[in-house]
Protein backbone atom coordinates (compact mmCIF):
# COMPACT_ATOMS: atom_id res chain seq x y z
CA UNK A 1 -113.36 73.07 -2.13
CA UNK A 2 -114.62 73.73 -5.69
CA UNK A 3 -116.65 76.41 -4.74
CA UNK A 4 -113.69 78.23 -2.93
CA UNK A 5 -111.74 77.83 -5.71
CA UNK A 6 -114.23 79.57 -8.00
CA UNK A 7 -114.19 82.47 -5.22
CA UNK A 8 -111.02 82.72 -5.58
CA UNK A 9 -110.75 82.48 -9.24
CA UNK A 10 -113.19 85.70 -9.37
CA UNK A 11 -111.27 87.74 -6.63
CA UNK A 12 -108.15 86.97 -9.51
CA UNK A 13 -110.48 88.31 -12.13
CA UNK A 14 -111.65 91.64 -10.41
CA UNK A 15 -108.41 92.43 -9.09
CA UNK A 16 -106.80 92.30 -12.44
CA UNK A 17 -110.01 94.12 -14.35
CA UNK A 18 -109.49 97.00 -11.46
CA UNK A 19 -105.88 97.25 -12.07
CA UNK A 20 -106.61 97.42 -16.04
CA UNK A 21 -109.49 99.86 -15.47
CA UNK A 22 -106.82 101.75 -12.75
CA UNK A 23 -104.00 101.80 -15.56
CA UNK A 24 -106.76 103.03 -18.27
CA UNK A 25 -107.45 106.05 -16.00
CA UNK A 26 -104.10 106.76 -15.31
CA UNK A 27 -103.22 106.81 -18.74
CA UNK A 28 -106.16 109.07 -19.87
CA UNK A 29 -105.12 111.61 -17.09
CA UNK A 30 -101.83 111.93 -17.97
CA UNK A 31 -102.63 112.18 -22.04
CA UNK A 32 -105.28 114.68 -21.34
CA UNK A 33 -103.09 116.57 -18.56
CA UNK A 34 -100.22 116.81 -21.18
CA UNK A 35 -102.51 117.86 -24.73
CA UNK A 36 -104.11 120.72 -22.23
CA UNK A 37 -100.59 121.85 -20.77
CA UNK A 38 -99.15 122.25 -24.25
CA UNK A 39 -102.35 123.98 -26.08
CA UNK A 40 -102.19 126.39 -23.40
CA UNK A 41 -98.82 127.35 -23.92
CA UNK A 42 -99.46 128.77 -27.25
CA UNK A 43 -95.70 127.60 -28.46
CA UNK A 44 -96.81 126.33 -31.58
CA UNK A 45 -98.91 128.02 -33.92
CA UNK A 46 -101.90 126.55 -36.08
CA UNK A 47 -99.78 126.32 -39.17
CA UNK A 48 -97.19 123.97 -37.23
CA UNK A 49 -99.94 121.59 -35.98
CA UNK A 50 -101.35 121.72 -39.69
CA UNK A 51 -97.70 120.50 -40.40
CA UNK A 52 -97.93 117.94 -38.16
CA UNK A 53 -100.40 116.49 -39.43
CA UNK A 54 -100.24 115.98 -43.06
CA UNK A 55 -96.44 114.80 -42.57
CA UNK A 56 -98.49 112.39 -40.12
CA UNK A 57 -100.63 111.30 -43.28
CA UNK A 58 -98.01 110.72 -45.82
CA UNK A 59 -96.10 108.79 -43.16
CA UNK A 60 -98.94 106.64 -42.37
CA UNK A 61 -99.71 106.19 -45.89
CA UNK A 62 -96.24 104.44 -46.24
CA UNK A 63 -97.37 102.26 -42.77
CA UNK A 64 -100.47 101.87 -43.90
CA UNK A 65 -99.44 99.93 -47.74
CA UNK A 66 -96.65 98.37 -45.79
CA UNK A 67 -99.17 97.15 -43.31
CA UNK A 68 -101.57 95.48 -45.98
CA UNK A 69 -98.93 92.69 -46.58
CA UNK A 70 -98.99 91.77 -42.44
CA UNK A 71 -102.72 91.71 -42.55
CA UNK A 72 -103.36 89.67 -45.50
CA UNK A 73 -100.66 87.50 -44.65
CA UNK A 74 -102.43 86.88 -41.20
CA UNK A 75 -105.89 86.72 -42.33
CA UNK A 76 -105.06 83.66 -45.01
CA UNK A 77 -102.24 81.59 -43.13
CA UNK A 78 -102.63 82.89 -39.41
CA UNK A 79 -98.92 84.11 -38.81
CA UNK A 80 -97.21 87.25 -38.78
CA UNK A 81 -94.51 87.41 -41.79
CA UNK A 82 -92.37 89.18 -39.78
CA UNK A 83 -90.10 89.13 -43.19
CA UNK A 84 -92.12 91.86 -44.55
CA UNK A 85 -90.11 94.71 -43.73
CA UNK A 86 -87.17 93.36 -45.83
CA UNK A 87 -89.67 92.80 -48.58
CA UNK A 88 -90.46 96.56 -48.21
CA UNK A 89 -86.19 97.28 -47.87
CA UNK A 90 -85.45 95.27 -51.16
CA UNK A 91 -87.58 97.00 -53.10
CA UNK A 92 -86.40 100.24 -51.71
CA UNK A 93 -82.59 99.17 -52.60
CA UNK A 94 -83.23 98.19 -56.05
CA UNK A 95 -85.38 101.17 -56.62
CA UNK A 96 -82.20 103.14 -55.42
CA UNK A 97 -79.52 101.63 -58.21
CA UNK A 98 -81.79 102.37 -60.96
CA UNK A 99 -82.57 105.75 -59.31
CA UNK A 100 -79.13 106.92 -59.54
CA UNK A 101 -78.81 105.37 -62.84
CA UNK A 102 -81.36 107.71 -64.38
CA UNK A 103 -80.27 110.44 -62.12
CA UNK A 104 -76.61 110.00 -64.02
CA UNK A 105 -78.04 109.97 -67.44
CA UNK A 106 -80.26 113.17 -66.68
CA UNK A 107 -83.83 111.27 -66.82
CA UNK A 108 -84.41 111.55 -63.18
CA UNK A 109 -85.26 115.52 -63.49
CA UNK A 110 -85.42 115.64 -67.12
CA UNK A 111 -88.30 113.25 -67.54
CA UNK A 112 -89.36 112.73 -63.50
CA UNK A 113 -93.00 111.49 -64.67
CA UNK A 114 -91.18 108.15 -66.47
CA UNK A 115 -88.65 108.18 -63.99
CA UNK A 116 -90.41 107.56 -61.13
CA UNK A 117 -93.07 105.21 -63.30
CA UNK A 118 -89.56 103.30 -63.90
CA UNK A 119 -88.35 102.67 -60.89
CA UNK A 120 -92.08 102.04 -59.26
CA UNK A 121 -92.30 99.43 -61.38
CA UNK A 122 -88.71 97.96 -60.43
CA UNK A 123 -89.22 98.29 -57.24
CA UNK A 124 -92.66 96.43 -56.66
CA UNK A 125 -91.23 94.00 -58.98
CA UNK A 126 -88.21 93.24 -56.55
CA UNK A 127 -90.35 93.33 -53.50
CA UNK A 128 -93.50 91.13 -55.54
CA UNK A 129 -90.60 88.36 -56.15
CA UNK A 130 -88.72 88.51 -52.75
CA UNK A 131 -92.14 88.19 -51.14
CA UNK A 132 -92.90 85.24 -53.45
CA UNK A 133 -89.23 83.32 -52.84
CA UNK A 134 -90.11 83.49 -48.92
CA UNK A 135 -93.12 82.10 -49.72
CA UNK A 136 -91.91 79.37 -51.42
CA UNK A 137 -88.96 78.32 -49.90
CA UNK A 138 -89.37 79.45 -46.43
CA UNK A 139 -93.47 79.08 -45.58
CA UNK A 140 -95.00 76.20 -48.17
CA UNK A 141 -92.81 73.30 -46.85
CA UNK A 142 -94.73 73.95 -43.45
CA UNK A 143 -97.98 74.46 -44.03
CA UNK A 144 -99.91 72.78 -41.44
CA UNK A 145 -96.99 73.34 -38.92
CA UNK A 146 -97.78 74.92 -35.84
CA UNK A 147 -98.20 78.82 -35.97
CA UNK A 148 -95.08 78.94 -33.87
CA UNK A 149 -92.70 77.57 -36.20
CA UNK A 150 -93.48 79.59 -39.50
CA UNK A 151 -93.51 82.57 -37.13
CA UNK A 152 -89.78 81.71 -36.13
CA UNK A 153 -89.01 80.84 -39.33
CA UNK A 154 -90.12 84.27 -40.66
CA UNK A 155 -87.77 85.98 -38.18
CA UNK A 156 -84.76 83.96 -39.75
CA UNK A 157 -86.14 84.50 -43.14
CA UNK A 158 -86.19 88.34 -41.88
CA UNK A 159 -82.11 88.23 -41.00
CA UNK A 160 -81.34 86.04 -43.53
CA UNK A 161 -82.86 88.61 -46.58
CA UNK A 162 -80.97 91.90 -44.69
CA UNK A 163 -77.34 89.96 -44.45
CA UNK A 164 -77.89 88.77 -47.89
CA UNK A 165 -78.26 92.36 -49.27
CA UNK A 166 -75.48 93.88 -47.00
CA UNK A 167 -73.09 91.29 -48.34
CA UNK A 168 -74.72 92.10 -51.98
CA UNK A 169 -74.59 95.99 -51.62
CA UNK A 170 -72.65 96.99 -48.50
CA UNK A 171 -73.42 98.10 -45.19
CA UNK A 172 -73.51 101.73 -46.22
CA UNK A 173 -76.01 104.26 -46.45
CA UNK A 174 -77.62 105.11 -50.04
CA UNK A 175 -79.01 108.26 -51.07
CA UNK A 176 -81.78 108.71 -53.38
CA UNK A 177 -81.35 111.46 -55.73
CA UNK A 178 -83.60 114.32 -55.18
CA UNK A 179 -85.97 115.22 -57.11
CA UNK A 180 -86.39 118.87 -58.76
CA UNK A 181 -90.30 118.35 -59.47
CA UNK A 182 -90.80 117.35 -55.96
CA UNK A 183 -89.36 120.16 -54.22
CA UNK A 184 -91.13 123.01 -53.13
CA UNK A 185 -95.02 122.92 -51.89
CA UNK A 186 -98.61 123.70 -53.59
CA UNK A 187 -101.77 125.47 -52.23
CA UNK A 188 -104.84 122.96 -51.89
CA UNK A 189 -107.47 124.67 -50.96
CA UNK A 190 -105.78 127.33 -49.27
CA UNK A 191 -103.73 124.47 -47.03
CA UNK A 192 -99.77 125.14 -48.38
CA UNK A 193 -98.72 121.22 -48.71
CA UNK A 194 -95.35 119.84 -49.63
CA UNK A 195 -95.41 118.63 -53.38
CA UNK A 196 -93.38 114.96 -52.30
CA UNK A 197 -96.24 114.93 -49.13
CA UNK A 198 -99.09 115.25 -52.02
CA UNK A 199 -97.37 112.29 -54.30
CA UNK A 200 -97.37 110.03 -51.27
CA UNK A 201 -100.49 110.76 -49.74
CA UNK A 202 -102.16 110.55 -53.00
CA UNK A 203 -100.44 107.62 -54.23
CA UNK A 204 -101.16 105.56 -51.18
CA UNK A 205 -104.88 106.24 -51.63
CA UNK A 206 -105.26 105.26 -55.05
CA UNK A 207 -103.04 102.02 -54.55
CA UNK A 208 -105.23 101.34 -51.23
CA UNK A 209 -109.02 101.69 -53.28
CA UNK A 210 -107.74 99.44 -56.38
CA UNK A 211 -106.72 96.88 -53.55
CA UNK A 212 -109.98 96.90 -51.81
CA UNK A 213 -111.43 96.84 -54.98
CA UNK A 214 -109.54 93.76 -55.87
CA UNK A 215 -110.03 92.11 -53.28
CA UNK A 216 -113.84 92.46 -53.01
CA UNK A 217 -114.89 92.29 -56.39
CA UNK A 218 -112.58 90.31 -58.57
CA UNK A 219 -112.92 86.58 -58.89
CA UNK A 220 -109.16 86.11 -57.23
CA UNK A 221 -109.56 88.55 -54.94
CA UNK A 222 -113.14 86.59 -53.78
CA UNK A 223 -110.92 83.30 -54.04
CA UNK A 224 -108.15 84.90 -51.72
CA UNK A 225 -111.40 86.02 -49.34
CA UNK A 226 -112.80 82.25 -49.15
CA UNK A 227 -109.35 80.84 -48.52
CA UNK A 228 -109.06 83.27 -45.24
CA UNK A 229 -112.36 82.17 -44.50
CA UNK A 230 -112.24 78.26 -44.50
CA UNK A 231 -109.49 77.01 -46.50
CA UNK A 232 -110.95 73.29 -46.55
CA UNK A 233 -114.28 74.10 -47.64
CA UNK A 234 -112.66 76.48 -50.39
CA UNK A 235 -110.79 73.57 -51.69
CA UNK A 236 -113.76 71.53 -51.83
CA UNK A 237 -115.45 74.65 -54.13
CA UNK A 238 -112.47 73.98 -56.43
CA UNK A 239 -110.08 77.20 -55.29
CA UNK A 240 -106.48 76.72 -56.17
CA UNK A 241 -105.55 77.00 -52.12
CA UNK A 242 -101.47 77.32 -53.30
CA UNK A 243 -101.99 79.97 -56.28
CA UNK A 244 -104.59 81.55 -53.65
CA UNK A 245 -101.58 82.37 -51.23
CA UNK A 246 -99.12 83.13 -53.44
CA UNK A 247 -101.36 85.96 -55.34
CA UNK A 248 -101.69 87.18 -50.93
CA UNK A 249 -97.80 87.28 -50.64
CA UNK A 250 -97.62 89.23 -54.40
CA UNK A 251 -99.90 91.52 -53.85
CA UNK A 252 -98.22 92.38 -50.40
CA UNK A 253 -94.85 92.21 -52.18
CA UNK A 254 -96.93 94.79 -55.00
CA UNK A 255 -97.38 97.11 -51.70
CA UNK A 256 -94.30 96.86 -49.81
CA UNK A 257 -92.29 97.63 -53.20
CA UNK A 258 -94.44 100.83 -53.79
CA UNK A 259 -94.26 101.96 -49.70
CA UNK A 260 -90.31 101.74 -50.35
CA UNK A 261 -90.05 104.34 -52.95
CA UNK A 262 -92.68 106.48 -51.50
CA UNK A 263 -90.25 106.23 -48.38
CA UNK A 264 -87.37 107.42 -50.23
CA UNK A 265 -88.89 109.85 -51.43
CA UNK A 266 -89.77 111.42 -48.16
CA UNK A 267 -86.45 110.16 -46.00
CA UNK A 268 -84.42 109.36 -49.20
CA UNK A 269 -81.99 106.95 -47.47
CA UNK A 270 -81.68 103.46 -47.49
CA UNK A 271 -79.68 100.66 -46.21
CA UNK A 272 -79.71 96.88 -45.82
CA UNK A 273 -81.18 97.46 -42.00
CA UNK A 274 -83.70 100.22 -43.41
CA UNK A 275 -87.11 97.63 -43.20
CA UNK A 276 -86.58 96.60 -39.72
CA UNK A 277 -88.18 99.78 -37.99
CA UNK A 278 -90.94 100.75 -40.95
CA UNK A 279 -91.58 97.11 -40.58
CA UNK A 280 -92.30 96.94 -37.05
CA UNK A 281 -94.60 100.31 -37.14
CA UNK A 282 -96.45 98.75 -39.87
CA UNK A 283 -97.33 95.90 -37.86
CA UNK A 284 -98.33 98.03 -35.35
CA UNK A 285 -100.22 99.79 -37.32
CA UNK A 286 -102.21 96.54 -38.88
CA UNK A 287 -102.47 95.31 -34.91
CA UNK A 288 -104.10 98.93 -34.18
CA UNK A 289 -106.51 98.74 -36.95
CA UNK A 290 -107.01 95.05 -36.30
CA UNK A 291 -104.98 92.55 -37.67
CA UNK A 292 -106.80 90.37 -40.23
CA UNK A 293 -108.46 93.27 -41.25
CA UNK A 294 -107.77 95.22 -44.68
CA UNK A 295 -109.47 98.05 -44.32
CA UNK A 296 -107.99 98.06 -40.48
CA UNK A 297 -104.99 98.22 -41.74
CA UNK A 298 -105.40 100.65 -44.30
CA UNK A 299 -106.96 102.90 -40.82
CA UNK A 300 -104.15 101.91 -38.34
CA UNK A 301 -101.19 102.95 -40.87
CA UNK A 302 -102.85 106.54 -41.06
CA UNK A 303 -103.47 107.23 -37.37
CA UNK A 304 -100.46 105.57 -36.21
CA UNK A 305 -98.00 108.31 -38.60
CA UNK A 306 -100.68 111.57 -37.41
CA UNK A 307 -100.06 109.76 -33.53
CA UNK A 308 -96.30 109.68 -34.38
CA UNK A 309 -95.99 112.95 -35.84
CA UNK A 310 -98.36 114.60 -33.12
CA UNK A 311 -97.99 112.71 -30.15
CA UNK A 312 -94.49 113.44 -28.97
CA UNK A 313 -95.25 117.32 -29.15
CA UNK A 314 -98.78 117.99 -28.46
CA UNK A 315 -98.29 114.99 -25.09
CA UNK A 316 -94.91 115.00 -24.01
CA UNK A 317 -93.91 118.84 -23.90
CA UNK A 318 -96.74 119.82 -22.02
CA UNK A 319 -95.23 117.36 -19.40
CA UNK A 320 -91.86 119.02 -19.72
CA UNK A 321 -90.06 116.33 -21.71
CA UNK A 322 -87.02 118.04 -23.30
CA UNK A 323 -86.54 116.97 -27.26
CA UNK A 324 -89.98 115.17 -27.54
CA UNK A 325 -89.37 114.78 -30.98
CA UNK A 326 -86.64 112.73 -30.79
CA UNK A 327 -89.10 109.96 -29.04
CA UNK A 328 -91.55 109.55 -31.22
CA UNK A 329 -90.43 106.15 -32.05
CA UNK A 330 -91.30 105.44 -28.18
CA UNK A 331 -94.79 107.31 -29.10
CA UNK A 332 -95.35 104.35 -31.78
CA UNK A 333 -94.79 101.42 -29.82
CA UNK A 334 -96.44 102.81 -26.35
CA UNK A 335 -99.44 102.53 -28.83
CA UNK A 336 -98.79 99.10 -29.63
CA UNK A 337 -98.22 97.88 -25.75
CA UNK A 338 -101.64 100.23 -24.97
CA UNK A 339 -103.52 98.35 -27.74
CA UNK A 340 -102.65 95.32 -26.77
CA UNK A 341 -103.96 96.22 -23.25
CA UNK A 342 -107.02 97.97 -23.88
CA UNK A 343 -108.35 96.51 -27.55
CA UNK A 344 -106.28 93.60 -28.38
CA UNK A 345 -108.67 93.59 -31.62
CA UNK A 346 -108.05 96.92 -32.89
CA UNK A 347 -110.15 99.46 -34.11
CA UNK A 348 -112.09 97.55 -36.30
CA UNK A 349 -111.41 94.30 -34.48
CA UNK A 350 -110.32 91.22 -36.87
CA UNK A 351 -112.50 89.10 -39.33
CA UNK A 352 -113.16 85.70 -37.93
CA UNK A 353 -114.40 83.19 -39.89
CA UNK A 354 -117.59 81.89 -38.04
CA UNK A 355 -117.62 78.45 -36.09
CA UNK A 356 -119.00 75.57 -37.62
CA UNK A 357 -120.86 72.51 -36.21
């Protein structure tokens, strides 16, 4: 009896690896089928893929920073903060009032340097203190909890933080002012690049290195790393566990608030509901590089906005899909459900701390 059960156990097990391995080809053929059908066409010319592709790395820059607060979240309490995206929105609002302040007293053009240094700083203040509040009220009082039950709780926390800022600000849509500086492009090294597509893709670099730097070779940024790893053993080394956490949710907050203005200035609107979908793509993008990770993160954010920017064109039209722009947020979360099929680890596959006897 035991032994037929294991037979059968094992004809489960190959029939599902063959269908995965028959979905994997099928999936290959009709990716490479479509990229060949639209090269060959010839519609679009070298300049328009070029295009493509560096709006694909200032959008993933955004994902990418955004992303950062999901993975560190994950890597030092387990759960997905599924809150984050509003953390990312508020900062984004608040950045917007003060914005249109300085736009109305002529320092948004007038001095844009300062300007923008202004309302960076408000806005990854907002975002730093939102993130902190959840933390507080919503996550601390169930530590030790299951994973389900902070995970729900993040969802409400989620709803909860949009309502409260459509009741504060309104349910309609806010403008950012644009910016004379940022209009226009630049030549870099003979590549013609918008100027707003430089800030952010620059920007998100810079902010991405001092975070990997801080997290690898400061003192709190080693405490933060031995709290992921074994939280009781770190409180036995005499690491504040509590201040450890909180400094994880700030410095995501510190992220999120600088992704929001680099997303207004790119898409320039905003509105209470404006973190749900950047949200969601982030986490994709911290499950593609593997959640848990940093530097995962930091990967999945980029390729997910060049997949999201290329993808619909360069794979739907060649298989005759009219308007394949206007799917591309079906192109982001395809990758997701794929990922989750084929490398449920992502691309650099998550940091585990290692079992002990």
């Amino acid at each position: 009896m035991q032994q037929t059960l294991s037979q059968q156990l094992s004809e489960r097990v190959n029939f599902a690896a063959i269908i995965i391995w028959a979905l994997r080809l099928i999936v290959a053929v009709v990716v490479v089928w479509g990229v060949v059908s639209t090269l060959m066409s010839g519609v679009y010319s070298p300049s328009q893929w070029r295009d493509l592709v560096i709006f694909g790395l200032a959008q993933g820059g955004v994902y990418a920073l955004i992303a950062l607060g999901y993975t560190m979240v994950y890597g030092i309490l387990g759960f997905i903060n599924f809150a984050h995206g509003e953390v990312f929105m508020s900062g984004m609002m608040i950045g917007y009032f003060v914005a249109d302040y300085l736009n109305q007293i002529g320092m948004w053009n007038g001095n844009p340097v300062l300007a923008l240094l202004i309302v960076l700083l408000v806005s990854m203040a907002t975002s730093t203190t939102v993130a902190v509040l959840v933390e507080r009220i919503a996550y601390r009082p169930l530590r030790g909890s299951p994973r389900i039950v902070p995970l729900i709780t993040s969802i409400g926390a989620s709803f909860f933080i949009q309502y409260a800022f459509r009741g504060l600000f309104g349910a309609g849509v806010k403008s950012y002012p644009r910016m004379e500086a940022l209009q226009g492009a630049v030549t870099v090294l003979g590549v013609r690049i918008l100027k707003v597509h430089v800030l952010v893709i620059v920007a998100a670099l810079v902010m991405m290195a001092v975070l990997y730097w801080f997290v690898e070779k400061t003192r709190t940024g080693k405490a933060i790393r031995a709290v992921a790893e074994d939280k009781e053993i770190a409180a036995l080394m005499g690491v504040d566990i509590d201040r450890a956490i909180v400094t994880t949710f700030a410095i995501g907050g510190l992220m999120a608030g600088a992704a929001g203005l680099l997303y207004a200035l790119v898409f320039y609107q905003v509105f209470f509901f404006s973190g749900f979908l950047p949200g969601i793509k982030a986490f994709t993008a911290a499950v593609l590089g593997g959640i848990g990770n940093i530097v995962g993160a930091m990967l999945g954010g980029f390729v997910l906005g060049i997949v999201e920017s290329l993808g619909p064109i360069l794979i739907l039209s060649g298989l005759g899909i009219p308007a394949p722009h206007q799917l591309k947020d079906v192109v982001a979360f395809t990758v997701l459900v794929l990922v989750l099929i084929f490398r449920p680890k992502g691309l650099l596959g998550e940091r585990l701390a290692e079992e002990r006897d």
